[in-house]
N, C-alpha and C. Protein backbone atom coordinates (compact mmCIF):
# COMPACT_ATOMS: atom_id res chain seq x y z
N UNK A 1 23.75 -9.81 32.59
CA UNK A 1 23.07 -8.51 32.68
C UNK A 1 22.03 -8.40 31.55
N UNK A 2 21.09 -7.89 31.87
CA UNK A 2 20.02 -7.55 30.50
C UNK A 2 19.94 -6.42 30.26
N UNK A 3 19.21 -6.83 28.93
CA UNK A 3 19.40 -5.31 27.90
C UNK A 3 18.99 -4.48 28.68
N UNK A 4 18.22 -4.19 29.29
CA UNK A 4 17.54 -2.87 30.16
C UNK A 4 18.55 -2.59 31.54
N UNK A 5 18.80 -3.54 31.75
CA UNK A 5 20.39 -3.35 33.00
C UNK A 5 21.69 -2.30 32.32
N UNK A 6 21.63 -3.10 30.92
CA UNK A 6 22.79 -2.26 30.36
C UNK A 6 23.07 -1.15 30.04
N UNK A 7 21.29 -0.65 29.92
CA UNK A 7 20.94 0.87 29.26
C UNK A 7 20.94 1.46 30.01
N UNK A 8 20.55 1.10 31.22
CA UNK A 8 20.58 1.45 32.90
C UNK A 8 22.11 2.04 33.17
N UNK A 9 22.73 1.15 33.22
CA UNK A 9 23.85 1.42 33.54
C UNK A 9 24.61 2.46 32.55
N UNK A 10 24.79 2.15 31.11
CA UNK A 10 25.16 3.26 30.39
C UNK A 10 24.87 4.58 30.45
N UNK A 11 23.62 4.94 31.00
CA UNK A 11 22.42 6.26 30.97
C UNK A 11 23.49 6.66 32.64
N UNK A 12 23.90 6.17 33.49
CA UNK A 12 24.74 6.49 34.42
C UNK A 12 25.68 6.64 34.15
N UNK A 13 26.33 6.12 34.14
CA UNK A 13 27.43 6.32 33.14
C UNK A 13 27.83 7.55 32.76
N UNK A 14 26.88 7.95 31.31
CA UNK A 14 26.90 9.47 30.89
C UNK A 14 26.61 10.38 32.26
N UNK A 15 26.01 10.33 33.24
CA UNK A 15 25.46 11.03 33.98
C UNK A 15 26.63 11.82 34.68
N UNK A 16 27.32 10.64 35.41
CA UNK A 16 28.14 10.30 36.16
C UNK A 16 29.83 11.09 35.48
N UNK A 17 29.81 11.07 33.92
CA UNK A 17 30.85 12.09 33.67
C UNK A 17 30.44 13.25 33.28
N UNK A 18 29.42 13.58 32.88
CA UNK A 18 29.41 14.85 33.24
C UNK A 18 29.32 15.45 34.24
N UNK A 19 28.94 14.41 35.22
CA UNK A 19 29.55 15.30 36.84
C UNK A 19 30.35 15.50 37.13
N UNK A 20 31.64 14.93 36.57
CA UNK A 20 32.66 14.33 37.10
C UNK A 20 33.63 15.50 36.29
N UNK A 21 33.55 15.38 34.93
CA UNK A 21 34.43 16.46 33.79
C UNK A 21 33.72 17.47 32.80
N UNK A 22 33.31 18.96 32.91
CA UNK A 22 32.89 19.62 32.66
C UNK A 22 33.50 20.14 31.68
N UNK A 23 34.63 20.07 31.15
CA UNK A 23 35.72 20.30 29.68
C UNK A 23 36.56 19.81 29.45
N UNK A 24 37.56 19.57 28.88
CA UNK A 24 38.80 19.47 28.87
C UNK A 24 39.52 21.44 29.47
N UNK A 25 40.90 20.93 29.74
CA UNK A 25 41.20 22.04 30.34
C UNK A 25 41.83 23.06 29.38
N UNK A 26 42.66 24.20 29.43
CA UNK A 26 43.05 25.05 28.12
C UNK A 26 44.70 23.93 27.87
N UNK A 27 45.17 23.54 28.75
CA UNK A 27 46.34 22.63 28.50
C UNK A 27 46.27 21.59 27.16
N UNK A 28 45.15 20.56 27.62
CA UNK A 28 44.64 20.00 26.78
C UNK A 28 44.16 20.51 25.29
N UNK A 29 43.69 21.48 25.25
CA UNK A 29 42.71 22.17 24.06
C UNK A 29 44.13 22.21 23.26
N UNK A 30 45.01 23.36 23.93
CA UNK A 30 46.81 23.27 23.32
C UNK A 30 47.24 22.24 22.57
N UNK A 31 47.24 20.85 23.59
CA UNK A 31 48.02 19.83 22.94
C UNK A 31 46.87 19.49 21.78
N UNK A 32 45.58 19.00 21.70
CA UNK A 32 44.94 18.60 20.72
C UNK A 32 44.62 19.52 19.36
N UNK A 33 44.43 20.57 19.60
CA UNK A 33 44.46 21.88 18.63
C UNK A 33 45.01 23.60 18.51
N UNK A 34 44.66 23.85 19.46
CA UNK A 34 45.41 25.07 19.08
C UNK A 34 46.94 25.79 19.06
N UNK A 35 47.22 24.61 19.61
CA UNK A 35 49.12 24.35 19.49
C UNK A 35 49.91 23.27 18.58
N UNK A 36 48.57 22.23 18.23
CA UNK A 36 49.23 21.19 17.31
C UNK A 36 49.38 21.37 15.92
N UNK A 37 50.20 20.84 15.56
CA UNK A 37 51.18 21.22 14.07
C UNK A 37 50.50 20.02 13.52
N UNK A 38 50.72 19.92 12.15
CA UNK A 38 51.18 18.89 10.65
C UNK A 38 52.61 19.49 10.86
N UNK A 39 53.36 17.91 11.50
CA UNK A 39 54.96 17.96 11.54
C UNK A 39 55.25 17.29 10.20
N UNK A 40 57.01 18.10 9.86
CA UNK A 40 57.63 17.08 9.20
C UNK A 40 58.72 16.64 9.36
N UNK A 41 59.54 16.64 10.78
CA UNK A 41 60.77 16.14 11.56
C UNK A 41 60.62 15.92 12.19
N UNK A 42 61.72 14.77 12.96
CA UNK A 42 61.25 14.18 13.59
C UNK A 42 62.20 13.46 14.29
N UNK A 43 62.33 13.53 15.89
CA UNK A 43 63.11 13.54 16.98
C UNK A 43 63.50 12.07 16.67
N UNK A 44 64.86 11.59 17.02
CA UNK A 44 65.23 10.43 17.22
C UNK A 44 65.10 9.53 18.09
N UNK A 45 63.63 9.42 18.47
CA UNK A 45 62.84 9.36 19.35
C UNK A 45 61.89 7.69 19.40
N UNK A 46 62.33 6.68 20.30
CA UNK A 46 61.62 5.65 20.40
C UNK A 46 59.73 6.07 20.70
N UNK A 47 58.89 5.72 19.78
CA UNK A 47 57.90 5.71 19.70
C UNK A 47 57.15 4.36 20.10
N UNK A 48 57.28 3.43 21.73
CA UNK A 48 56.32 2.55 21.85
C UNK A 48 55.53 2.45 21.02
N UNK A 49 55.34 0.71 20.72
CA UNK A 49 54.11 0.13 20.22
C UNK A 49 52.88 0.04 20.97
N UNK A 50 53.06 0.07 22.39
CA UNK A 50 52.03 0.18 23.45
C UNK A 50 51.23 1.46 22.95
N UNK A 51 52.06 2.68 23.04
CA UNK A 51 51.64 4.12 23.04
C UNK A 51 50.40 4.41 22.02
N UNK A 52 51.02 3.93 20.72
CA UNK A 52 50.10 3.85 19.16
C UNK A 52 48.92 2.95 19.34
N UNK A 53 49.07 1.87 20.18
CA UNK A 53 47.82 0.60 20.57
C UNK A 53 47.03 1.47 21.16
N UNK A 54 47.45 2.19 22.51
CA UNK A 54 46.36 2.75 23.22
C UNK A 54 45.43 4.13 22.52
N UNK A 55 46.44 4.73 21.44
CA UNK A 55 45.66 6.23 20.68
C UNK A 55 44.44 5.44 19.35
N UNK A 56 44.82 4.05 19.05
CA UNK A 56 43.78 3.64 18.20
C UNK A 56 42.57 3.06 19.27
N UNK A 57 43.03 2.38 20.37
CA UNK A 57 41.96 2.24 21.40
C UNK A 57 41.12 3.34 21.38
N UNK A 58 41.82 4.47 21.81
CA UNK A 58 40.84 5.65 22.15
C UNK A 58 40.14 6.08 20.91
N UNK A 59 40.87 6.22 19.75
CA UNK A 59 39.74 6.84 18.19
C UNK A 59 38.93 5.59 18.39
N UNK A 60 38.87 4.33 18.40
CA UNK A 60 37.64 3.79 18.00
C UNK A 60 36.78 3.77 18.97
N UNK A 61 36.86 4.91 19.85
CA UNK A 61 35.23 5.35 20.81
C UNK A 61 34.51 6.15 20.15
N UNK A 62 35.35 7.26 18.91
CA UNK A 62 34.40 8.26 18.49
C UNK A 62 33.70 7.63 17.14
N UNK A 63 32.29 8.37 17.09
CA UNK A 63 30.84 7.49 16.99
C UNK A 63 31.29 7.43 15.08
N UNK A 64 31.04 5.91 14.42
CA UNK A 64 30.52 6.47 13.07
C UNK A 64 29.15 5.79 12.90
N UNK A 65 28.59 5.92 11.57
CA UNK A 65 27.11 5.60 11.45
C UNK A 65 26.92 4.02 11.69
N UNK A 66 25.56 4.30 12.69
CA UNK A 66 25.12 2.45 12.81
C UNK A 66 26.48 1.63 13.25
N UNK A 67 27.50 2.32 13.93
CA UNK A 67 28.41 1.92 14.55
C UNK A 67 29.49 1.06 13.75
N UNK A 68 29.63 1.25 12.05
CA UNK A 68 30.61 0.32 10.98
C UNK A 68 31.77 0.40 11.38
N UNK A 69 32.25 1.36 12.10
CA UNK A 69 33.35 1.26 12.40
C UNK A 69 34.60 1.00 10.68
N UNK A 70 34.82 1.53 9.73
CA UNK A 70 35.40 0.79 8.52
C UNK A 70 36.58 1.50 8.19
N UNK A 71 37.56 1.96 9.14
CA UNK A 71 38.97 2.38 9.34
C UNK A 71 39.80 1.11 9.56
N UNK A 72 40.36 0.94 8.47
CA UNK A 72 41.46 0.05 8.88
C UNK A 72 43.02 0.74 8.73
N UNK A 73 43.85 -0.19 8.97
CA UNK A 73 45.50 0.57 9.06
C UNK A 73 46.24 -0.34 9.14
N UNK A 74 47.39 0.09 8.39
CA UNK A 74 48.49 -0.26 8.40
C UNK A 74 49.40 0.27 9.00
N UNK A 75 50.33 -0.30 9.87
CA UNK A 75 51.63 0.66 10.90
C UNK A 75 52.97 0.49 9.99
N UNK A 76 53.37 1.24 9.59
CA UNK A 76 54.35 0.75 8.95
C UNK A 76 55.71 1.24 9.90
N UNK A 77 56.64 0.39 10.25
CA UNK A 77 57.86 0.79 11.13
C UNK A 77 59.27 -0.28 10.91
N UNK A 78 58.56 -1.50 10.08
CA UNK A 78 60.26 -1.80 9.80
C UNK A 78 60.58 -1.36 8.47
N UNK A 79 61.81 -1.26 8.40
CA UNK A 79 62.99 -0.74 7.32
C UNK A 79 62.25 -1.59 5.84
N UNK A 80 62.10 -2.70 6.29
CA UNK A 80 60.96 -3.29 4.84
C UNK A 80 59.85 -2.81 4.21
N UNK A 81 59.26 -2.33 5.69
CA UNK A 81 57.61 -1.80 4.81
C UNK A 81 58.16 -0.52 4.50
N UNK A 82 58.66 0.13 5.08
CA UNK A 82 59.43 1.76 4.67
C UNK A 82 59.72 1.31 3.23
N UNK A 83 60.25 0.46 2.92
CA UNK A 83 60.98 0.32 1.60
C UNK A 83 59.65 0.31 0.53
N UNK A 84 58.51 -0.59 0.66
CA UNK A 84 57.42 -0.39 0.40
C UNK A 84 56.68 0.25 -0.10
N UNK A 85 56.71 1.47 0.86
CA UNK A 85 56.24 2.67 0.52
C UNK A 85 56.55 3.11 -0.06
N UNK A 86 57.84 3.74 -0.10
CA UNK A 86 58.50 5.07 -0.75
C UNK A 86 58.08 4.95 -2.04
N UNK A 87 57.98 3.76 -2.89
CA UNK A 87 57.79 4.59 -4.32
C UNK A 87 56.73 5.01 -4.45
N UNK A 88 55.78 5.30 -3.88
CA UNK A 88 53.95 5.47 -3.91
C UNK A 88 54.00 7.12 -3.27
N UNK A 89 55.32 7.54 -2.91
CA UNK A 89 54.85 8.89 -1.98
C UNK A 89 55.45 9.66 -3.41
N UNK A 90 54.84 10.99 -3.23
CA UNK A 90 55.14 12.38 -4.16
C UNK A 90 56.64 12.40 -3.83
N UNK A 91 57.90 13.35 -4.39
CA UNK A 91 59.24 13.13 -3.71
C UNK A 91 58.97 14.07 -2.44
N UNK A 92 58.29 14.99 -2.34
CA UNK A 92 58.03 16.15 -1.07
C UNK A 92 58.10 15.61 0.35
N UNK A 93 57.27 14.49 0.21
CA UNK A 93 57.17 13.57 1.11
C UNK A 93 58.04 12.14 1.84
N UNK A 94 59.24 12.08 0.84
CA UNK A 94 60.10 10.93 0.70
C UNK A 94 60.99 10.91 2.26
N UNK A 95 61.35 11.99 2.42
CA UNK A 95 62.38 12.52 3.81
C UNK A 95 61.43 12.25 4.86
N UNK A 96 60.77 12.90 4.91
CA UNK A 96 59.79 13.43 6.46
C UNK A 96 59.02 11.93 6.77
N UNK A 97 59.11 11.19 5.46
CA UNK A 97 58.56 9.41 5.87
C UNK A 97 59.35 8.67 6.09
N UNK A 98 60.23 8.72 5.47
CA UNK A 98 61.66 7.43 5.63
C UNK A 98 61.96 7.60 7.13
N UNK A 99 62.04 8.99 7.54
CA UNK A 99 62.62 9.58 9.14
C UNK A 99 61.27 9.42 9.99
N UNK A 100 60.36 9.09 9.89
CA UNK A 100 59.33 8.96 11.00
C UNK A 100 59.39 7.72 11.66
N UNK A 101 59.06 7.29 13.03
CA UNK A 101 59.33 6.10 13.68
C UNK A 101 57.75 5.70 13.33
N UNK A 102 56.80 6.17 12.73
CA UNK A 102 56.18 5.29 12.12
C UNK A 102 55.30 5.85 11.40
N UNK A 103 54.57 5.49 10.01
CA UNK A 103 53.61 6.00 9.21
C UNK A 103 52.55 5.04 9.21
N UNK A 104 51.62 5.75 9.10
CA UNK A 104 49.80 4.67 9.02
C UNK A 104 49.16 5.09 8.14
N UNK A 105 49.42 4.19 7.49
CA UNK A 105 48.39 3.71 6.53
C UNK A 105 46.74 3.93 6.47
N UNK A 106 46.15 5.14 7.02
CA UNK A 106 44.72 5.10 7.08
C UNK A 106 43.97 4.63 5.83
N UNK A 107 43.09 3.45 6.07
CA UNK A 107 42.46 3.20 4.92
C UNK A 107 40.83 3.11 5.27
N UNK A 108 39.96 1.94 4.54
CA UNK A 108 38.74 2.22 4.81
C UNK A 108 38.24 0.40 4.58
N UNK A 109 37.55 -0.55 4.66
CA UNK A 109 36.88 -1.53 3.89
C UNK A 109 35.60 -1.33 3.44
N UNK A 110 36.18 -1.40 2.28
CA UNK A 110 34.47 -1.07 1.46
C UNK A 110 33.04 -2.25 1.73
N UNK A 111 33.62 -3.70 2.67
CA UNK A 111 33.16 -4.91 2.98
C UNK A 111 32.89 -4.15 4.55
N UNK A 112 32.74 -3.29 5.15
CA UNK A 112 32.85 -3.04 6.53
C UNK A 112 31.47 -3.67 7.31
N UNK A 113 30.39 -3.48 5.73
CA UNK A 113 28.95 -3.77 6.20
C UNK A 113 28.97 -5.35 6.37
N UNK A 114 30.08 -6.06 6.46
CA UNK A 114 29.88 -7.24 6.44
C UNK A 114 29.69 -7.75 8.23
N UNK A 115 30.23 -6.96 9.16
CA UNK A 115 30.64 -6.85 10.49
C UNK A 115 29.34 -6.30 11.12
N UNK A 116 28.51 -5.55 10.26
CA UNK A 116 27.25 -5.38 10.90
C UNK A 116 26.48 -5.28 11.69
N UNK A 117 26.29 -7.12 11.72
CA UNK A 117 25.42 -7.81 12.54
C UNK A 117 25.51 -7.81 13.99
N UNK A 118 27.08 -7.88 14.06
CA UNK A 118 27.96 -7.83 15.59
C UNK A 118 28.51 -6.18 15.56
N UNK A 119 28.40 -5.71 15.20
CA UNK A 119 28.90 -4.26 15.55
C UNK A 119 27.48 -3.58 16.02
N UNK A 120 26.51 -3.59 15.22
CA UNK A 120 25.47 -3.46 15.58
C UNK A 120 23.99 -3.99 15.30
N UNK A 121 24.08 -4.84 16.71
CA UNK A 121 23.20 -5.82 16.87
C UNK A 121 21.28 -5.40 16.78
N UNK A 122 21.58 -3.96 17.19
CA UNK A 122 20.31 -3.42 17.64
C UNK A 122 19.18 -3.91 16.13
N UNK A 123 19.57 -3.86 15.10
CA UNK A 123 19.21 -4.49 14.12
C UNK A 123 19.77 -4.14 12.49
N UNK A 124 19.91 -5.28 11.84
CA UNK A 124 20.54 -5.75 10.61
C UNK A 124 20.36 -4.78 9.78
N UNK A 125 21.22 -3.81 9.33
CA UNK A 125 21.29 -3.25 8.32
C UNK A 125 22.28 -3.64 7.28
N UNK A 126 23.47 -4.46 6.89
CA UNK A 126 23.58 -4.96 6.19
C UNK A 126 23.44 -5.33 4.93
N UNK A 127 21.84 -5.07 4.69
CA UNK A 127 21.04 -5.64 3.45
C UNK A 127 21.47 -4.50 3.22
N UNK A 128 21.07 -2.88 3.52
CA UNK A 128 21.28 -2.02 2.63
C UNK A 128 21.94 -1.73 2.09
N UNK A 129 23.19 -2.31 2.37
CA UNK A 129 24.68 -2.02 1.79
C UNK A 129 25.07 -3.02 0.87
N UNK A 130 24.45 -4.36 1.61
CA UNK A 130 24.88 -5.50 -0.05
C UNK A 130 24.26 -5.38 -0.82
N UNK A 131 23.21 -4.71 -1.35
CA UNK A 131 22.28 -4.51 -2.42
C UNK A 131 22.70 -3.60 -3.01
N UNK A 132 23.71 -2.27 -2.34
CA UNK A 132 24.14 -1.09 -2.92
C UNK A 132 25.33 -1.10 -3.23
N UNK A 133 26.34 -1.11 -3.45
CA UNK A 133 27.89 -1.42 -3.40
C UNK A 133 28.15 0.52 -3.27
N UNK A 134 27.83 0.58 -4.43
CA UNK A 134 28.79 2.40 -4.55
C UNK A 134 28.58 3.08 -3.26
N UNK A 135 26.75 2.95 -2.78
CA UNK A 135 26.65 3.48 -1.46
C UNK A 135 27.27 3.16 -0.07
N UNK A 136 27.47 1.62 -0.03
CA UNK A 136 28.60 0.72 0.84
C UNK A 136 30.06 1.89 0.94
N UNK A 137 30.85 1.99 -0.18
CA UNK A 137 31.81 2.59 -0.37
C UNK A 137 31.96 4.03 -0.08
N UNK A 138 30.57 4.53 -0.29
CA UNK A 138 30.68 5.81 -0.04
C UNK A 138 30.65 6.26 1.30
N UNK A 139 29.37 5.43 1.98
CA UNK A 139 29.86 5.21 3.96
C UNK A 139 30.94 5.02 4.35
N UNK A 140 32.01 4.25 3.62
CA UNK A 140 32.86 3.53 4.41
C UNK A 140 34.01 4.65 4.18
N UNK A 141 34.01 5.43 2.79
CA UNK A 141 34.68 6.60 2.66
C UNK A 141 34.85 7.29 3.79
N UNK A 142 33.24 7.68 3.76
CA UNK A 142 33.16 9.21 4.89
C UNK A 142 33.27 8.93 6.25
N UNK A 143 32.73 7.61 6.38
CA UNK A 143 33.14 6.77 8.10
C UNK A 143 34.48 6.54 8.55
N UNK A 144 35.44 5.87 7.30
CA UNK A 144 36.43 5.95 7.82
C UNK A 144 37.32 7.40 7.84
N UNK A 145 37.33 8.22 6.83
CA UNK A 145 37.89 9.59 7.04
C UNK A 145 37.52 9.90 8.00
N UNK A 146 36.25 9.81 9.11
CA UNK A 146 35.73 10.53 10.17
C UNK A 146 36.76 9.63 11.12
N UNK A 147 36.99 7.98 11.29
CA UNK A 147 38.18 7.86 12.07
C UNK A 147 39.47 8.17 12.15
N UNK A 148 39.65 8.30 11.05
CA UNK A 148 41.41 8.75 10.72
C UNK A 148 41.38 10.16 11.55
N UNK A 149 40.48 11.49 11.55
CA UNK A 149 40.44 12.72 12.16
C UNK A 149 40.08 11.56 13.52
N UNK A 150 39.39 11.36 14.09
CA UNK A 150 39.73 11.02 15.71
C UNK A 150 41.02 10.30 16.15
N UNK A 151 41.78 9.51 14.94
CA UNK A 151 42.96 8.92 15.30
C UNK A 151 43.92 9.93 15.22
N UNK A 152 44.11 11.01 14.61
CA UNK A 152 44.75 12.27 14.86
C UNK A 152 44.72 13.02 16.03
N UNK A 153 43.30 12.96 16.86
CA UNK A 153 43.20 13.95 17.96
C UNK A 153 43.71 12.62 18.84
N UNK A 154 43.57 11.26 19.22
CA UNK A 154 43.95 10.31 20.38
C UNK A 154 45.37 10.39 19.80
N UNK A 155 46.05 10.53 19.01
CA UNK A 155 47.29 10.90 18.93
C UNK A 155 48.01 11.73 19.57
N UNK A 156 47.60 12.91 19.56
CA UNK A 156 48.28 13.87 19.74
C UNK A 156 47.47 13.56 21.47
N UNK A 157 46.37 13.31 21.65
CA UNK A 157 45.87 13.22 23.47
C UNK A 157 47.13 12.50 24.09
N UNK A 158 47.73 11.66 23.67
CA UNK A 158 48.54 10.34 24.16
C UNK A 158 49.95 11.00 24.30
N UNK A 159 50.41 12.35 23.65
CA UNK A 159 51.47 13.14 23.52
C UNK A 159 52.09 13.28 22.38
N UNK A 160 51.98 12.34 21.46
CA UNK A 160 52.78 12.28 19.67
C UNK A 160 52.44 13.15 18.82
N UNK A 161 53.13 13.60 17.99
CA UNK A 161 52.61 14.71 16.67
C UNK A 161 52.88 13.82 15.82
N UNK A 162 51.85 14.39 15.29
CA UNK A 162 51.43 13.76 13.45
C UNK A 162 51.87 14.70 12.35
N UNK A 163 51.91 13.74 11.29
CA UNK A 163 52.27 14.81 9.98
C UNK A 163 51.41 13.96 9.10
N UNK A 164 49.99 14.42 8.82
CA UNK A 164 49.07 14.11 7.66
C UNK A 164 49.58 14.46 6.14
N UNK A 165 49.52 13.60 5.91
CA UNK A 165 50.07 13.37 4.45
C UNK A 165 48.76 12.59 2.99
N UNK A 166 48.87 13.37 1.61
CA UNK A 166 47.68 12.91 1.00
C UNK A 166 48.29 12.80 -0.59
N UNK A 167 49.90 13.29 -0.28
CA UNK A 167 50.64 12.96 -0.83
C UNK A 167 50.76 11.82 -1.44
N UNK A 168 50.49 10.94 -2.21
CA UNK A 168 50.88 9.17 -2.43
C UNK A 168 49.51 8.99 -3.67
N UNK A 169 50.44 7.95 -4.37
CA UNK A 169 49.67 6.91 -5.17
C UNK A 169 48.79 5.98 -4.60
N UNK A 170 47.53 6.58 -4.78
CA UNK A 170 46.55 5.59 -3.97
C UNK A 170 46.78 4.32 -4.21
N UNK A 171 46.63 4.33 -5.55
CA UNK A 171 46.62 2.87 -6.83
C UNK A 171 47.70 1.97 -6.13
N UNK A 172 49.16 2.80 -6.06
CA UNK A 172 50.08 1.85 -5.56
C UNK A 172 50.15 1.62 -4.11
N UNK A 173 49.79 2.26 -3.27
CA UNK A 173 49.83 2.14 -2.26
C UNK A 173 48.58 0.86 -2.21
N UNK A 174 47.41 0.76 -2.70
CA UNK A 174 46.50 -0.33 -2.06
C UNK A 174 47.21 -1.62 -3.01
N UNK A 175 48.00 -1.63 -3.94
CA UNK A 175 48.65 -2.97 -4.87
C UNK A 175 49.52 -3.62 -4.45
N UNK A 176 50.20 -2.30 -3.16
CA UNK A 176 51.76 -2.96 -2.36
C UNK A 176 50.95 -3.21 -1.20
N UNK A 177 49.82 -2.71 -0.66
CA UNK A 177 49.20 -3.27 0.61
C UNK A 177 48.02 -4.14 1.13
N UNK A 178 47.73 -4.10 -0.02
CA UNK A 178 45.91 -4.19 -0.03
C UNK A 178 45.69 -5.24 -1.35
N UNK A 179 46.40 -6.09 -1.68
CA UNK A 179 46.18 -6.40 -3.12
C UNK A 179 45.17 -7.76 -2.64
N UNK A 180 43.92 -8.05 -3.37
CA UNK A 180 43.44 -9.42 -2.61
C UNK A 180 42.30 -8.89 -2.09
N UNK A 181 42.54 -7.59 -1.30
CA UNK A 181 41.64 -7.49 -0.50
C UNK A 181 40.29 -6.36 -0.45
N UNK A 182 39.37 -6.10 0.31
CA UNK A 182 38.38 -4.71 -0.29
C UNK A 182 38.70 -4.30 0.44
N UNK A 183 39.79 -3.22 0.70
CA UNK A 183 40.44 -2.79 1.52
C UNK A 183 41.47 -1.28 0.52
N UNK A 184 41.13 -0.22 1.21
CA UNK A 184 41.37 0.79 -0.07
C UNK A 184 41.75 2.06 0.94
N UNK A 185 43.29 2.82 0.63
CA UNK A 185 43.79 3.46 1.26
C UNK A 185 43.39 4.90 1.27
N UNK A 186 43.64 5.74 2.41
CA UNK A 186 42.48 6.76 2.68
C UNK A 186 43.78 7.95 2.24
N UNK A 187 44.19 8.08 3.58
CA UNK A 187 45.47 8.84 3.93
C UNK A 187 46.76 8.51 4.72
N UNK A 188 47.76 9.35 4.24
CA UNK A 188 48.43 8.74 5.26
C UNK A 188 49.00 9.66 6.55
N UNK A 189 49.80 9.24 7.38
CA UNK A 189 50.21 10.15 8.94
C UNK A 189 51.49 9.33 9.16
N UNK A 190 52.71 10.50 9.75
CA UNK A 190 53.72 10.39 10.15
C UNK A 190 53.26 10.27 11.28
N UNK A 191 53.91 9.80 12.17
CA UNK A 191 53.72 9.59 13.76
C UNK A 191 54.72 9.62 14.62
N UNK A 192 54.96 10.70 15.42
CA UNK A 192 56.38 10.61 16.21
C UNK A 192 56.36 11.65 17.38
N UNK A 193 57.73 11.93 17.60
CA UNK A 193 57.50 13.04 18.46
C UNK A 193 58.08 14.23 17.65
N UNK A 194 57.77 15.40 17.70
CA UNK A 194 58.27 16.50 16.39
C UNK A 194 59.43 16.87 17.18
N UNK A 195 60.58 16.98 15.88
CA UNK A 195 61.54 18.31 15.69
C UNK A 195 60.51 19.69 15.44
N UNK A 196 60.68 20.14 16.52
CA UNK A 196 60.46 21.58 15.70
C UNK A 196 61.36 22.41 15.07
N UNK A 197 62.30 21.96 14.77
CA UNK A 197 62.97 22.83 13.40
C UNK A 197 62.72 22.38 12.47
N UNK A 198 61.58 21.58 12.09
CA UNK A 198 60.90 21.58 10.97
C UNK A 198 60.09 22.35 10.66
N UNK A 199 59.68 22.83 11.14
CA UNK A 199 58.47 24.20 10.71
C UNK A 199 59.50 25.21 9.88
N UNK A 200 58.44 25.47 9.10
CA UNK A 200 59.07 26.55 8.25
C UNK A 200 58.15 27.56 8.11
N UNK A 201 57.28 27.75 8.95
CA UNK A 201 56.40 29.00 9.03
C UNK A 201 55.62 29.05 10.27
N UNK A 202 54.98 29.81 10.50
CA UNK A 202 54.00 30.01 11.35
C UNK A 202 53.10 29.50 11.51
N UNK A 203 52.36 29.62 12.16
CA UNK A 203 50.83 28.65 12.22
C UNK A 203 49.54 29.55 11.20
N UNK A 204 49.12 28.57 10.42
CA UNK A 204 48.58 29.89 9.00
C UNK A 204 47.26 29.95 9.62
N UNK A 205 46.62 31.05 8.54
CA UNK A 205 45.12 31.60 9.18
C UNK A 205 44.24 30.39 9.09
N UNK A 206 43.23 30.64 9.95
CA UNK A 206 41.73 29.89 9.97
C UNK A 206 40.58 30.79 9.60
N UNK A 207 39.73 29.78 8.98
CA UNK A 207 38.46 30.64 8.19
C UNK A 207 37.67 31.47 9.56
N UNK A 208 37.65 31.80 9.41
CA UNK A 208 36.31 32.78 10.42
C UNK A 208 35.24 31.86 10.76
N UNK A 209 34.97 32.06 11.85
CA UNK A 209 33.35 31.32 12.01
C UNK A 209 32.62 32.08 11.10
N UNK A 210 32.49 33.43 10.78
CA UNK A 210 31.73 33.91 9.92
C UNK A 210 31.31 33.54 8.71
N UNK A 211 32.56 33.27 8.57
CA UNK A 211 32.81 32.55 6.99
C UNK A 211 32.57 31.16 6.82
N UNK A 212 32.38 30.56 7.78
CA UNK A 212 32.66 29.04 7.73
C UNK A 212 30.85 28.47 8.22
N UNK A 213 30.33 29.73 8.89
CA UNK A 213 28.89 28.92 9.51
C UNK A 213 27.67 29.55 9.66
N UNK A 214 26.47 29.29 9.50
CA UNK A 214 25.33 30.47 8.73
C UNK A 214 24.73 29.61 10.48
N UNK A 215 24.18 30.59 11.28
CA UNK A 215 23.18 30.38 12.36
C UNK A 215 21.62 30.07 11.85
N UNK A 216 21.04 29.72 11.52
CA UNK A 216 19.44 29.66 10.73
C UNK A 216 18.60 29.62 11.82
């Protein structure tokens, strides 16, 4: 197929779903936000490895810059890497992780611009980032935090609740995971299906659009 076949076809593509799906429905809106929690219990509940494969499939559709894509992760689910962890979490956090059928490791590679060339071919940007390092890092910051929030919403799309956690020793967490590598931990997420007798309150306020957004 050639490049102009492909653009062809993509430009349909878009066409073709917005004919097709005009929103998500209020069901949906529920499960992804206005019903979803930051859990911290958590059902005794087999959590497929399939299930977690397909919710990172789906976050890496939503867009970051020049396409770096620089979210990486760690799944942590045997009794070893659990062991791992724990000394790197605050104690607040020690229960609600040990009991999750799995925690991820959201991190970032500060090397992401190295993938570039093949991530995005349209043309080499690369140079700008090996010439810059702090600026490299600082993309790969805000790029990968922008995946970790889409790996939260294909989470919860797929049916699982999360419990975001920011709780932890960065330092130790990238020395027990990351040591060797440019590879540097973001946040972390419980992953399961929720107890809700973990909540211990209500669902708290949200800023106002008023407050939160100036029309110009």
């Amino acid at each position: 197929m050639t490049d102009d076949a492909a653009l062809e076809r993509a430009r349909a593509a878009v066409d073709a779903l917005h004919r097709r799906v005009a929103r998500l429905d209020d069901n949906a809106l529920d499960l992804i936000f206005r019903e979803g929690r930051n859990h911290t219990k958590w059902q005794a509940r087999d959590v497929p490895e399939a299930l977690i494969r397909e919710a990172v499939a789906l976050a890496q559709f939503g867009p970051t810059s020049a396409n770096g894509q620089p979210m990486r992760l760690v799944l942590v689910r045997s009794k070893e890497a659990k062991e791992k962890l724990k000394p790197t979490l605050v104690p607040g956090n020690v229960d609600k992780t040990m009991s999750a059928p799995w925690t991820l490791i959201v991190a970032y590679d500060i090397a992401y611009w190295t993938r570039m060339p093949t991530l995005y071919p349209i043309r080499d940007m690369s140079a700008m980032f090996k010439d810059n390092l702090p600026f490299a890092e600082e993309h790969g910051t805000r790029n990968g935090t922008l995946q970790g929030a889409y790996l939260i919403i294909a989470l919860r799309a797929v049916g699982l609740d999360v419990g975001g956690m920011s709780g932890f020793n960065r330092k130790a967490v990238d020395e027990a995971f990351f040591a060797g590598t440019t590879v540097r931990s973001n946040f972390l997420m419980n992953v399961g299906y929720a107890d809700s007798a973990g909540l211990t309150y209500a669902r708290l306020p949200r800023v106002a659009f008023e407050d939160m957004a100036t029309i110009q």
